[in-house]
C-alpha atoms as a PDB file:
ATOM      1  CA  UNK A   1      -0.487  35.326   8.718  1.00  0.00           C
ATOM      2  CA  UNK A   2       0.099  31.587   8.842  1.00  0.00           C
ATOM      3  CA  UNK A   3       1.382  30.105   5.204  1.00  0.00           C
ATOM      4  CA  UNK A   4       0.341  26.666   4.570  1.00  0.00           C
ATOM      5  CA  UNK A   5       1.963  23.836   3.774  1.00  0.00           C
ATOM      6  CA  UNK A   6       1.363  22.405   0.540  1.00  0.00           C
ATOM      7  CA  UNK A   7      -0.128  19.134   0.615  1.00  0.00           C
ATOM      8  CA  UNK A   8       1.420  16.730  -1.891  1.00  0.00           C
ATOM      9  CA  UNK A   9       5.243  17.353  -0.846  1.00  0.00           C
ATOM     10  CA  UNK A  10       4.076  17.184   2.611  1.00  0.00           C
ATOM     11  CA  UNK A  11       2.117  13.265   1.850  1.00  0.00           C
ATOM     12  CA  UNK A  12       5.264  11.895   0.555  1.00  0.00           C
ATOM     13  CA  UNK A  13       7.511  12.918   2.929  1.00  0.00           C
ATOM     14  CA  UNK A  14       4.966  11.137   5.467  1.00  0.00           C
ATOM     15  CA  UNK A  15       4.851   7.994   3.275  1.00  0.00           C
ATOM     16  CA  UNK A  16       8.343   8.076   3.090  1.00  0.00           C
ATOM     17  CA  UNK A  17       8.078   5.914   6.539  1.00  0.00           C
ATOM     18  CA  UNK A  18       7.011   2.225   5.122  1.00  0.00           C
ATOM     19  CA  UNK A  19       4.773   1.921   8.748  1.00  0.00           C
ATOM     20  CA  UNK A  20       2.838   5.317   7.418  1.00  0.00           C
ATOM     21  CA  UNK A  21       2.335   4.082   3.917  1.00  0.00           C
ATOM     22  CA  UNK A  22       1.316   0.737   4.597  1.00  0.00           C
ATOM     23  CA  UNK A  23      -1.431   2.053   7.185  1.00  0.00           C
ATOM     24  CA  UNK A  24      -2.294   4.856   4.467  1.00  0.00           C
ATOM     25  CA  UNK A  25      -2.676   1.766   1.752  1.00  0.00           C
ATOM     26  CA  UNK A  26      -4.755  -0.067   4.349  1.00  0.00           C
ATOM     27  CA  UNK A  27      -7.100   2.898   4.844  1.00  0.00           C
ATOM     28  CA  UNK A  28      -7.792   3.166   1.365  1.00  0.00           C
ATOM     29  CA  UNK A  29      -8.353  -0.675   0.674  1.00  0.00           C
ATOM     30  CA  UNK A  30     -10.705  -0.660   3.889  1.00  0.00           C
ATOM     31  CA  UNK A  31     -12.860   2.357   2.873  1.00  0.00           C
ATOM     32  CA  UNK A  32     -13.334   0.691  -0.752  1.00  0.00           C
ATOM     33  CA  UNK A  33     -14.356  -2.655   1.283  1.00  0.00           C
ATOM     34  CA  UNK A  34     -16.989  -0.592   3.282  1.00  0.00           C
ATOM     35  CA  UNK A  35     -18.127   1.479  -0.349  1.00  0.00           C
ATOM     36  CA  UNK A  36     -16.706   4.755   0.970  1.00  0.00           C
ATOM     37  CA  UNK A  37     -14.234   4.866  -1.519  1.00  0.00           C
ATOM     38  CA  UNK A  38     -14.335   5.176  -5.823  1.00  0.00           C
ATOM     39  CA  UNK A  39     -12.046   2.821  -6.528  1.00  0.00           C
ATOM     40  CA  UNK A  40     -10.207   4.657  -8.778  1.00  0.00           C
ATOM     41  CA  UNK A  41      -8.479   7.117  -6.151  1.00  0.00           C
ATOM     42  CA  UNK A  42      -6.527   3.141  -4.949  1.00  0.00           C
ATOM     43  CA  UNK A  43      -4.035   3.756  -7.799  1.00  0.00           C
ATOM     44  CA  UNK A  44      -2.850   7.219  -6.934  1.00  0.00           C
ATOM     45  CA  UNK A  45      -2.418   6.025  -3.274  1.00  0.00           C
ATOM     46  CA  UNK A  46      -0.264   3.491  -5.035  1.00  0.00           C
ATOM     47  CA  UNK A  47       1.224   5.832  -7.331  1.00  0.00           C
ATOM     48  CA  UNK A  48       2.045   8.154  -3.990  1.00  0.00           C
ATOM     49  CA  UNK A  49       3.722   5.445  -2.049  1.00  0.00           C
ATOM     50  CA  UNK A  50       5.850   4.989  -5.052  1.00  0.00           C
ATOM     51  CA  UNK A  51       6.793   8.254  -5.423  1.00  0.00           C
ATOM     52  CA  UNK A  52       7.972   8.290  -1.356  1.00  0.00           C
ATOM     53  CA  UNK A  53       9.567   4.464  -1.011  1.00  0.00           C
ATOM     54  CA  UNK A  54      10.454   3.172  -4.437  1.00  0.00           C
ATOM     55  CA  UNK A  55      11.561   6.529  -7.101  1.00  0.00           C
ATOM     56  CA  UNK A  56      14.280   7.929  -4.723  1.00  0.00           C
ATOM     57  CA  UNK A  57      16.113   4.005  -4.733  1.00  0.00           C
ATOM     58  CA  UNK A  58      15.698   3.210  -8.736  1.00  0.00           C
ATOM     59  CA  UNK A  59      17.398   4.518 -11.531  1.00  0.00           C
ATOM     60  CA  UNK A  60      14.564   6.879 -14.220  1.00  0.00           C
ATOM     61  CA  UNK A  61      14.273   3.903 -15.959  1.00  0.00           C
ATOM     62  CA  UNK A  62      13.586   1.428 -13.198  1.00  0.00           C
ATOM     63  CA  UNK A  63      11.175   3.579 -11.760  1.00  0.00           C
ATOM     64  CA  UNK A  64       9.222   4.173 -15.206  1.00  0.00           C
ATOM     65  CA  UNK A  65       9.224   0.949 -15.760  1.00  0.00           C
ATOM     66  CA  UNK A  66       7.866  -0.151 -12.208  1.00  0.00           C
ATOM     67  CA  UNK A  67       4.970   2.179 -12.872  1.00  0.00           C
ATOM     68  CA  UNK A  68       4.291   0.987 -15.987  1.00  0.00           C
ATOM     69  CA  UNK A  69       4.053  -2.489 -13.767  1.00  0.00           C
ATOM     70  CA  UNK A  70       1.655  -0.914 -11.543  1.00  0.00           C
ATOM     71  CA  UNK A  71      -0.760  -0.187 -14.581  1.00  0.00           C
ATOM     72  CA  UNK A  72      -0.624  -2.754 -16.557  1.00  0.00           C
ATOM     73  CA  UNK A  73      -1.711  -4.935 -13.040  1.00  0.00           C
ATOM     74  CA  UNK A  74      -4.455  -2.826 -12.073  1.00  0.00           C
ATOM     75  CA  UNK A  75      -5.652  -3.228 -15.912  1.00  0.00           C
ATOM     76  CA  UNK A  76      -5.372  -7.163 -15.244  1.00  0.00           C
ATOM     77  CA  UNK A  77      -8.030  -9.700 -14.374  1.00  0.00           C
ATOM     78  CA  UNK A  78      -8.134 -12.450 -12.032  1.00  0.00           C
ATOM     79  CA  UNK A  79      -5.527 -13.918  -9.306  1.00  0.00           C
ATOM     80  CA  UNK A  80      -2.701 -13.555 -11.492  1.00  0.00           C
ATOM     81  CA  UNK A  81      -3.763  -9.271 -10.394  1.00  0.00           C
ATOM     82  CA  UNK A  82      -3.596 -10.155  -6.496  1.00  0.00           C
ATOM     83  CA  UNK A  83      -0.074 -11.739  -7.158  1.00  0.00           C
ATOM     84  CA  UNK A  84       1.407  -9.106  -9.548  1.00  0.00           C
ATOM     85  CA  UNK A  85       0.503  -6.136  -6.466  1.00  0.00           C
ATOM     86  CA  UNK A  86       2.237  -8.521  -3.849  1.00  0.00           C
ATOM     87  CA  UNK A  87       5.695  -8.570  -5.833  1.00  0.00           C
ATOM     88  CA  UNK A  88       5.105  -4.455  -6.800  1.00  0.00           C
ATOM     89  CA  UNK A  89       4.825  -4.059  -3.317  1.00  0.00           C
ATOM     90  CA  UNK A  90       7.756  -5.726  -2.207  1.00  0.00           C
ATOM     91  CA  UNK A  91       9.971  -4.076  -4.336  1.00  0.00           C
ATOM     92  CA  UNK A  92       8.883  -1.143  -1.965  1.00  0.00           C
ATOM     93  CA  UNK A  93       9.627  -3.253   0.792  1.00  0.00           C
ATOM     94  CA  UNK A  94       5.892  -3.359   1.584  1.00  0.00           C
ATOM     95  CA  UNK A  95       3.670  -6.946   1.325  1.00  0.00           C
ATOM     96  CA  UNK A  96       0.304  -7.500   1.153  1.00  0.00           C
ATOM     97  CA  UNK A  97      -1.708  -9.269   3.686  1.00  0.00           C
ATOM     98  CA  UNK A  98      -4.714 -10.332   5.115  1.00  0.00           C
ATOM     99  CA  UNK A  99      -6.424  -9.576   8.057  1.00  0.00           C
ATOM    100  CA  UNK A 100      -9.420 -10.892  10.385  1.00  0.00           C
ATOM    101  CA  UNK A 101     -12.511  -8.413  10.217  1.00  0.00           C
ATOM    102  CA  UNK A 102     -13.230  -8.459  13.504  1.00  0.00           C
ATOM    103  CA  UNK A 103     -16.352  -5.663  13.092  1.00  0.00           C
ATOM    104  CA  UNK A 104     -16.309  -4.084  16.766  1.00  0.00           C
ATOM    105  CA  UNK A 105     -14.169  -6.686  18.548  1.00  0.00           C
ATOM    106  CA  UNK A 106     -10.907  -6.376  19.698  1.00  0.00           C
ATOM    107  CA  UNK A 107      -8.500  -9.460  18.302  1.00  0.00           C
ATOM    108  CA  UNK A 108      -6.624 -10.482  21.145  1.00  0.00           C
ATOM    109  CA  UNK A 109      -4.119 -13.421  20.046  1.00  0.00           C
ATOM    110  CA  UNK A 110      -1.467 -11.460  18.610  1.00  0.00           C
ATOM    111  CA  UNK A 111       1.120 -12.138  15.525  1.00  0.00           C
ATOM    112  CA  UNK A 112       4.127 -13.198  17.143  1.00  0.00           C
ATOM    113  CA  UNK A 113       1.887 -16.195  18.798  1.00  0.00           C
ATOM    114  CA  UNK A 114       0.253 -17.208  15.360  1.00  0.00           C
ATOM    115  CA  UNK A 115       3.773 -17.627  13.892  1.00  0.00           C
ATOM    116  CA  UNK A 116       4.620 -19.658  17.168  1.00  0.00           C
ATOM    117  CA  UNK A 117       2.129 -21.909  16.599  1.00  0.00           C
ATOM    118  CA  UNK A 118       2.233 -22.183  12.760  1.00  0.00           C
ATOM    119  CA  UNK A 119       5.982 -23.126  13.415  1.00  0.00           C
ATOM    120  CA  UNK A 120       5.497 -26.215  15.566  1.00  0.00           C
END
């Protein structure tokens, strides 16, 4: 008989790779763009990627209080929100940014030549 593997422990130690959780972030964010998603599961997806990248690197109380942080931002209003999740999500060492939505098309200019050009 095959066992299985239970999910949750099995999520974080996935998102315990920053390139996994930001993609898993992403997904979530894009889905709620589209209207696949409630809105409300965004949080735990934060809430997960916490428990992976930030808990095992802060002290109890650091941690409790960087999820307080993370509620008390989603509770917010405005651009002053957008700017509270950027600096939560670099403590984690992840950032937020933006990207073209380029539907069915295939972007073909690539990051490393933006910067190029944004540094001349």
């Amino acid at each position: 008989m095959v066992k299985s593997v239970p999910y949750h422990p099995f999520l974080i130690e996935q998102l315990k790779d920053s390139v996994y959780a930001a993609g898993y972030l992403t997904l979530f964010l894009n889905e709620q763009e589209e209207g696949d998603l409630d809105i409300g599961i965004f949080p735990s997806a934060l809430k997960e990627v916490f428990e992976a990248l930030g808990e095992p690197n802060m002290s109890a109380d650091d941690a409790k209080l960087h999820l307080e942080k993370l509620d008390a931002l989603l509770s917010g209003d405005g651009s002053a929100t957008i700017y509270a999740l950027a600096s939560w999500l670099k403590a984690l060492g992840l950032k937020l940014t933006v990207a073209v939505d380029a539907g069915d098309q295939e972007i073909s200019a690539n990051v490393a030549e933006f910067a190029e050009v944004g540094n001349v």
